[in-house]
N, C-alpha and C. Protein backbone atom coordinates (compact mmCIF):
# COMPACT_ATOMS: atom_id res chain seq x y z
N UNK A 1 0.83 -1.19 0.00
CA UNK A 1 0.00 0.00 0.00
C UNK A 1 0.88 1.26 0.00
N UNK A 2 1.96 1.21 0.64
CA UNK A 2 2.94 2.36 1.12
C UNK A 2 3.33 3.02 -0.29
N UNK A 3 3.48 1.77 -1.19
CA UNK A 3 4.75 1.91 -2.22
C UNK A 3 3.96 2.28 -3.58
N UNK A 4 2.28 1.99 -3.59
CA UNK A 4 1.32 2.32 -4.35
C UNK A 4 1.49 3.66 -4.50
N UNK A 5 1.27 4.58 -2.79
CA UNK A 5 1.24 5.68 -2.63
C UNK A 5 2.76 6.59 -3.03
N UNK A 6 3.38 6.05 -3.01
CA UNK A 6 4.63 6.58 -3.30
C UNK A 6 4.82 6.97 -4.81
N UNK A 7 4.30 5.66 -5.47
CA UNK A 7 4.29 5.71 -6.82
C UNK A 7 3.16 6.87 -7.67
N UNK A 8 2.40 6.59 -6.70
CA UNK A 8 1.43 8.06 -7.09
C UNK A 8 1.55 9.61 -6.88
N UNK A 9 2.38 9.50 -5.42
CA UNK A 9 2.76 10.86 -5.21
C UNK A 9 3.82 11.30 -6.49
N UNK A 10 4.49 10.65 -6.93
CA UNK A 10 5.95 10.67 -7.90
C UNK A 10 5.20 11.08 -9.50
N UNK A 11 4.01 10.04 -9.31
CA UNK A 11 3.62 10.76 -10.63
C UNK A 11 2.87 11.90 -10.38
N UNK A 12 2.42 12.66 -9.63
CA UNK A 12 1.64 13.92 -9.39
C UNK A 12 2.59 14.91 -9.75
N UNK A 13 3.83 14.45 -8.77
CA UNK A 13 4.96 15.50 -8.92
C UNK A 13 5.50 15.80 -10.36
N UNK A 14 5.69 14.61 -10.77
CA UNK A 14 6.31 15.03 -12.43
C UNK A 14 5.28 15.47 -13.17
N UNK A 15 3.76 15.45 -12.89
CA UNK A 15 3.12 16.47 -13.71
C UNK A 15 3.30 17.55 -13.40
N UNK A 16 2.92 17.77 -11.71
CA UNK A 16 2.88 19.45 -11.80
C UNK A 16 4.25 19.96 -12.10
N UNK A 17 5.61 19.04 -11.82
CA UNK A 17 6.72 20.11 -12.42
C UNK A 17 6.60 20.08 -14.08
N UNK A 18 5.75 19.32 -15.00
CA UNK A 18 5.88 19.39 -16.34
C UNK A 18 5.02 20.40 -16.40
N UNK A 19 3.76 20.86 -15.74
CA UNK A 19 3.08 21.48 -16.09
C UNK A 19 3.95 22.89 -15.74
N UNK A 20 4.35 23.49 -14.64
CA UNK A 20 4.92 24.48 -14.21
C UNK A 20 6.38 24.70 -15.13
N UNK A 21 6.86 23.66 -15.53
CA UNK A 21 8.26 24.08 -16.80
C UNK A 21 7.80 24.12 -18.16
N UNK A 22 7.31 23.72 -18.69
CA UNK A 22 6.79 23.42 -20.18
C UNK A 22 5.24 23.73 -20.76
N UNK A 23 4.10 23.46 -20.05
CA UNK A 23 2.96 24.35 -20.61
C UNK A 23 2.58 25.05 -19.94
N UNK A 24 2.91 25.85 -18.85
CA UNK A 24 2.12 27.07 -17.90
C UNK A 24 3.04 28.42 -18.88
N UNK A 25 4.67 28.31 -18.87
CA UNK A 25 4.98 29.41 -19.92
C UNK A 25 4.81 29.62 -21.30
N UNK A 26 4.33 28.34 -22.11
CA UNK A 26 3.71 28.20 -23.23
C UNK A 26 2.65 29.23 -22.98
N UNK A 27 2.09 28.74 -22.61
CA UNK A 27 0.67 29.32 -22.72
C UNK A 27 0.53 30.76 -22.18
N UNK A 28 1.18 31.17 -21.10
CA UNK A 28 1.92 32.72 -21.27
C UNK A 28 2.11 33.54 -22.69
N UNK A 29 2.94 32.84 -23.12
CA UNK A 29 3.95 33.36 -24.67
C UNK A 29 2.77 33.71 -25.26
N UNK A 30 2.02 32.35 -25.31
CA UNK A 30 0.84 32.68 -26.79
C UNK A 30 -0.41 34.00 -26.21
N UNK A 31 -0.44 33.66 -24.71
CA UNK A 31 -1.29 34.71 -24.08
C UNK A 31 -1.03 36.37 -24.58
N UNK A 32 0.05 36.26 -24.56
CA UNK A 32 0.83 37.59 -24.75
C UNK A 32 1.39 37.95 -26.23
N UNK A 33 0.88 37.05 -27.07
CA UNK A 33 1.34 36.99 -28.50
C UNK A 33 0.15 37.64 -29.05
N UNK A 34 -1.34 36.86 -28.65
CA UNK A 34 -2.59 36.96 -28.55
C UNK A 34 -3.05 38.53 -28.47
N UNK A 35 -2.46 39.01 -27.68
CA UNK A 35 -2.61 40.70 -26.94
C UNK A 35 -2.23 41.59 -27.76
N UNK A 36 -0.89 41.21 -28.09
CA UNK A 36 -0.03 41.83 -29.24
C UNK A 36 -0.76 42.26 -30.45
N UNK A 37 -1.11 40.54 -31.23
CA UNK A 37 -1.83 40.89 -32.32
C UNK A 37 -3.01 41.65 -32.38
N UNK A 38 -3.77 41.05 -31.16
CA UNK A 38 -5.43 42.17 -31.12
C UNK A 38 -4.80 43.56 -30.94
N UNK A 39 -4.09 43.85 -30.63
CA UNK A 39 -3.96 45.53 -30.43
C UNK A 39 -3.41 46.56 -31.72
N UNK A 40 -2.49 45.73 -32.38
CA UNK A 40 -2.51 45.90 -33.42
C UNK A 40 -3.04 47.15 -34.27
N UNK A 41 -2.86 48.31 -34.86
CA UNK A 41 -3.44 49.36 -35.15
C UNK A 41 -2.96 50.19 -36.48
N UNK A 42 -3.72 50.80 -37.30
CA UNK A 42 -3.01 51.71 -38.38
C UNK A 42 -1.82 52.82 -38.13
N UNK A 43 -0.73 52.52 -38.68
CA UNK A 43 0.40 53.23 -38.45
C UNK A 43 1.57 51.80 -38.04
N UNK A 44 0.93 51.10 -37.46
CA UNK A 44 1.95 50.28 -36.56
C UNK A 44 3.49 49.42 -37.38
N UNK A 45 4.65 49.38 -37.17
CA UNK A 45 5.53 48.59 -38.06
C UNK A 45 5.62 47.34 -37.61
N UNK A 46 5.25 46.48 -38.44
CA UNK A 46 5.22 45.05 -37.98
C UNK A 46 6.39 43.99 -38.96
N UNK A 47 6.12 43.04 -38.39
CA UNK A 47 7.19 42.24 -39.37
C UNK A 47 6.93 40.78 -38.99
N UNK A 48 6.87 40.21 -40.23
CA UNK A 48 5.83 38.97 -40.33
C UNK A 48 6.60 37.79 -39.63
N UNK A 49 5.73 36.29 -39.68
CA UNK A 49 6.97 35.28 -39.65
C UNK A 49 8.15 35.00 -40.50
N UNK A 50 7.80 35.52 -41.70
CA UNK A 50 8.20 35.39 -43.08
C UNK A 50 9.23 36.59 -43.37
N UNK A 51 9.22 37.57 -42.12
CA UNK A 51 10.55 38.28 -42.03
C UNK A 51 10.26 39.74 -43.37
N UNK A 52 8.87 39.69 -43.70
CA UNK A 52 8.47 40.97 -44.17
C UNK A 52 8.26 42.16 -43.20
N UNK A 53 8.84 43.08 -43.45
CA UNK A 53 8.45 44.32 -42.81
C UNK A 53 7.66 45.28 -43.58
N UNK A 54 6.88 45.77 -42.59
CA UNK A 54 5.76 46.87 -43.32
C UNK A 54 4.80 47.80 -42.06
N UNK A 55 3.95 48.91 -42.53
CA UNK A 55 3.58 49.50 -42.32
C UNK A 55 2.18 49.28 -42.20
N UNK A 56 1.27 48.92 -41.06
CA UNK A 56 0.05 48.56 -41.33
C UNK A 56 -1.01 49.86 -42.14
N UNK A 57 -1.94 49.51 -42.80
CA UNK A 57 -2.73 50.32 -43.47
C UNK A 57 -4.20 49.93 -43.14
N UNK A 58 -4.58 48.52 -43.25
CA UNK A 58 -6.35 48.39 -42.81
C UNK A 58 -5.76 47.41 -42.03
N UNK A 59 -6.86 47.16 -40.36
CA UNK A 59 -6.62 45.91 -39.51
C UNK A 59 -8.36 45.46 -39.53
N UNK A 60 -8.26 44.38 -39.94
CA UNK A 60 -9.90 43.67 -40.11
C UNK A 60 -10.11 42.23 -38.69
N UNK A 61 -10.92 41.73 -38.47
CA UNK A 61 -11.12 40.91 -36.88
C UNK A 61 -9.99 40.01 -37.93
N UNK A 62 -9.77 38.94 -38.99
CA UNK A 62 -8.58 38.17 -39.27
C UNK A 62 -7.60 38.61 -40.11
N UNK A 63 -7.49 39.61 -40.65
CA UNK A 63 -6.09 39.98 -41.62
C UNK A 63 -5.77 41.52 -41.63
N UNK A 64 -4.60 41.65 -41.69
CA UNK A 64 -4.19 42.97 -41.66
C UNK A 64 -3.29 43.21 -43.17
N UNK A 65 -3.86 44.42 -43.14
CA UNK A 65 -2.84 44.75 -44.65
C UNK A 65 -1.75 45.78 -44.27
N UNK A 66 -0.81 45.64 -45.16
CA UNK A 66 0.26 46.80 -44.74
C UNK A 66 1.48 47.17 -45.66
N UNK A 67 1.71 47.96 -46.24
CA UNK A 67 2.89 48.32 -47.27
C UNK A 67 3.75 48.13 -46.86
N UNK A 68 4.40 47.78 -47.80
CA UNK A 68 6.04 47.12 -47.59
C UNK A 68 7.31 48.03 -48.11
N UNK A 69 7.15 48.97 -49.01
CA UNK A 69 8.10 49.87 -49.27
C UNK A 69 7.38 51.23 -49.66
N UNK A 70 8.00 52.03 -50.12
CA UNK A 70 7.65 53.85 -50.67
C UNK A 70 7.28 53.11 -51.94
N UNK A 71 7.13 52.10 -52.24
CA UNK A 71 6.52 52.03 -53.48
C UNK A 71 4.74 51.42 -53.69
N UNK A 72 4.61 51.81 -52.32
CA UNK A 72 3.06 51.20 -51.75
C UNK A 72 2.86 49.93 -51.84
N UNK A 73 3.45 49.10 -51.96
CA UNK A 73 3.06 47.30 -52.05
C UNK A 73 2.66 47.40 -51.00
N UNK A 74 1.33 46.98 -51.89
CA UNK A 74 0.21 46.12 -50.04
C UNK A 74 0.05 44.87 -50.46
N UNK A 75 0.19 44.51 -48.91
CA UNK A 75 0.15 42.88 -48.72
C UNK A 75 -0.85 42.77 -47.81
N UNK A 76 -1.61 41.86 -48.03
CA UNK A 76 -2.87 41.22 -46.62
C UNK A 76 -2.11 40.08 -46.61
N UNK A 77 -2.14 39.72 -44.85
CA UNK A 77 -1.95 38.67 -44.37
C UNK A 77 -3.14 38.35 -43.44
N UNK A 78 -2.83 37.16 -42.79
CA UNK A 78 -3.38 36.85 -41.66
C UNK A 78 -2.79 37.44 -40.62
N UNK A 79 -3.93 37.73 -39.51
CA UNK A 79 -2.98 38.03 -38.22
C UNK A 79 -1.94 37.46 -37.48
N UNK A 80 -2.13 35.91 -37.74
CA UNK A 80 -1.66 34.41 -37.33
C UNK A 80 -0.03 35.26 -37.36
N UNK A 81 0.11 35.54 -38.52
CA UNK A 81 1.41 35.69 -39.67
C UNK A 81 2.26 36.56 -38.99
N UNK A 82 1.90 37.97 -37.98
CA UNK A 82 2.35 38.53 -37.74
C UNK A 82 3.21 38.25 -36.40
N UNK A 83 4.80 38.69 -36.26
CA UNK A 83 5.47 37.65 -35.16
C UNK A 83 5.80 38.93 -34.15
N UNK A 84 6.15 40.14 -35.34
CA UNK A 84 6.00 41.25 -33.83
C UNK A 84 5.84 42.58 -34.19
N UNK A 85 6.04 43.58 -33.46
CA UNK A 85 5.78 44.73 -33.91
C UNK A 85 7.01 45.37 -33.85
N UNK A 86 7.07 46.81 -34.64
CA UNK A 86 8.57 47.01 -35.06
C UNK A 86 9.44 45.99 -35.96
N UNK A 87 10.86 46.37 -36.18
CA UNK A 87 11.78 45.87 -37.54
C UNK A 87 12.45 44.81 -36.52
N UNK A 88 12.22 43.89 -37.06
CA UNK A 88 13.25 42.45 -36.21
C UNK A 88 14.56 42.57 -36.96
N UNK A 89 15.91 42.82 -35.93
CA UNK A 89 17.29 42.31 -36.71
C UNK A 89 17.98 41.37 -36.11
N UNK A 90 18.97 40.92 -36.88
CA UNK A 90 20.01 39.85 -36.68
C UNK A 90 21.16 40.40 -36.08
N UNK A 91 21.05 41.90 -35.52
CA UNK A 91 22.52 42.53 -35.15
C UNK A 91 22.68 42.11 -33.73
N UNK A 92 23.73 41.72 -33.33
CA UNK A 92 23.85 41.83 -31.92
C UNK A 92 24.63 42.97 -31.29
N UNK A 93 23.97 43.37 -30.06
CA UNK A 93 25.10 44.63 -29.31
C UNK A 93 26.15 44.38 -29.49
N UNK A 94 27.01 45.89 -29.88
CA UNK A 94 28.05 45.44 -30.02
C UNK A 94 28.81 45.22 -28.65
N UNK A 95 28.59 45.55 -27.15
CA UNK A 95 29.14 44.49 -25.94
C UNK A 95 28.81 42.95 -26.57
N UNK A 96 27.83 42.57 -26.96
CA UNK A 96 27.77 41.57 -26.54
C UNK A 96 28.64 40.93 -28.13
N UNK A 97 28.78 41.15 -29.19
CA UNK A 97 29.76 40.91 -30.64
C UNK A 97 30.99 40.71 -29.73
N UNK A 98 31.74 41.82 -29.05
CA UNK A 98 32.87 41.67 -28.86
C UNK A 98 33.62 41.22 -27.96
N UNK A 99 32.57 40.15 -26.91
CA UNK A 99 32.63 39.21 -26.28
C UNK A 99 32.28 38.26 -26.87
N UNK A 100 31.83 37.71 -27.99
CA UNK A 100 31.65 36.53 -28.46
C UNK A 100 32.88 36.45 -29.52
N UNK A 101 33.45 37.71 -30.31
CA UNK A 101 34.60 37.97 -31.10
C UNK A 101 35.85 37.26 -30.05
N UNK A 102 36.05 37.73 -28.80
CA UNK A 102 37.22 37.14 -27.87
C UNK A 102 37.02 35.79 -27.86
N UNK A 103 35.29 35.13 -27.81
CA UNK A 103 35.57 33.77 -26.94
C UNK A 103 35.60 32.55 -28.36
N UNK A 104 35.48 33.47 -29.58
CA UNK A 104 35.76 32.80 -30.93
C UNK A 104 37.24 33.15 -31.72
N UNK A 105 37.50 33.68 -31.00
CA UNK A 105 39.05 34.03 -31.63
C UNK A 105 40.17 33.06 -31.09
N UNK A 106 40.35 32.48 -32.74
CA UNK A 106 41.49 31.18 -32.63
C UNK A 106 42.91 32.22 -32.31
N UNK A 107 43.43 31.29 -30.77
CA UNK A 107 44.52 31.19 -30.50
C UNK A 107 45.55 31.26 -31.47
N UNK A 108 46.98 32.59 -31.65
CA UNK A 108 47.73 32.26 -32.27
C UNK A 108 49.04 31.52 -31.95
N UNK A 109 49.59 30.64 -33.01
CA UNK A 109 50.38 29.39 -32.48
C UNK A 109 51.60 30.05 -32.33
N UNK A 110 52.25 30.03 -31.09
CA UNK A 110 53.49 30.66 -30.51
C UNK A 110 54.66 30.50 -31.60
N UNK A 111 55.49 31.78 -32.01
CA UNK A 111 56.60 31.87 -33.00
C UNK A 111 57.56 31.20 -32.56
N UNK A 112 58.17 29.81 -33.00
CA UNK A 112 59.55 29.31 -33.01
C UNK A 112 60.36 30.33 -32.71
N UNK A 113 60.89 29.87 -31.62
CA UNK A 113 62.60 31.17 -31.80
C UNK A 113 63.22 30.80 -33.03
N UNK A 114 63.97 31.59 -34.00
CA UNK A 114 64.86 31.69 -35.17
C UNK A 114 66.04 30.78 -34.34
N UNK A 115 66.29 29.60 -35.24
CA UNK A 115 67.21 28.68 -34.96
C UNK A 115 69.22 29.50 -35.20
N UNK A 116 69.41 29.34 -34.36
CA UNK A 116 70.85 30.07 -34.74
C UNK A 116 72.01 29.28 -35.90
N UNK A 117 72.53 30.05 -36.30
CA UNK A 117 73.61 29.70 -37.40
C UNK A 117 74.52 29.14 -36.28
N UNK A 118 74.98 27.82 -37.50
CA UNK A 118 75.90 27.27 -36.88
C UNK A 118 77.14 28.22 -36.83
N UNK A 119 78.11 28.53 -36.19
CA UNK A 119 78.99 29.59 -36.39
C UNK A 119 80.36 28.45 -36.40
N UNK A 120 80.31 28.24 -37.18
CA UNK A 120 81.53 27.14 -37.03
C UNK A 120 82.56 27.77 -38.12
């Protein structure tokens, strides 16, 4: 009976820590992804999954449209589509470049001393 209970307490535990590591902040993210997109508004710079950037122009309850350059290309998407607001880049600070530049920078291989002439 002891060891029944044991075995049950053990599995309670590994749910609630699966639930508390892996779907309680899931479901945060999308909570807050959710918020994002409904708020969504004319003027706003967004930038898709698909790594388009643009300028929203109409927001409808499922798709938003929005120009993509001074040359007016409008695009409708889905809201789904949209990953955030403002221009997403690939730059990193440069603190943080020139700490990753040090901890990627190959070692140079120590210069041989110049072998001496035989002086004979």
């Amino acid at each position: 009976m002891d060891q029944n209970m044991s075995m049950i307490l053990m599995m309670v535990l590994l749910f609630a820590m699966m639930y508390f590591m892996m779907i309680r902040p899931e479901n945060k993210r999308k909570k807050k992804l959710q918020e994002m997109r409904d708020s969504l508004k004319k003027g706003d710079t967004v930038t898709t999954i698909g790594g388009i950037v643009g300028k929203i122009v109409r927001v409808t309850d499922d798709t938003i449209v929005f120009e993509t350059s001074e040359d007016r290309v409008r695009v409708e998407v889905a809201k789904w589509a949209i990953s955030t607001t403002g221009v997403q880049t690939d730059e990193v600070p440069a603190e943080k470049k020139s700490k990753k530049a040090k901890k990627d920078a190959v070692p140079e291989e120590p210069v041989a001393p110049a072998e001496k002439a035989d002086e004979q």
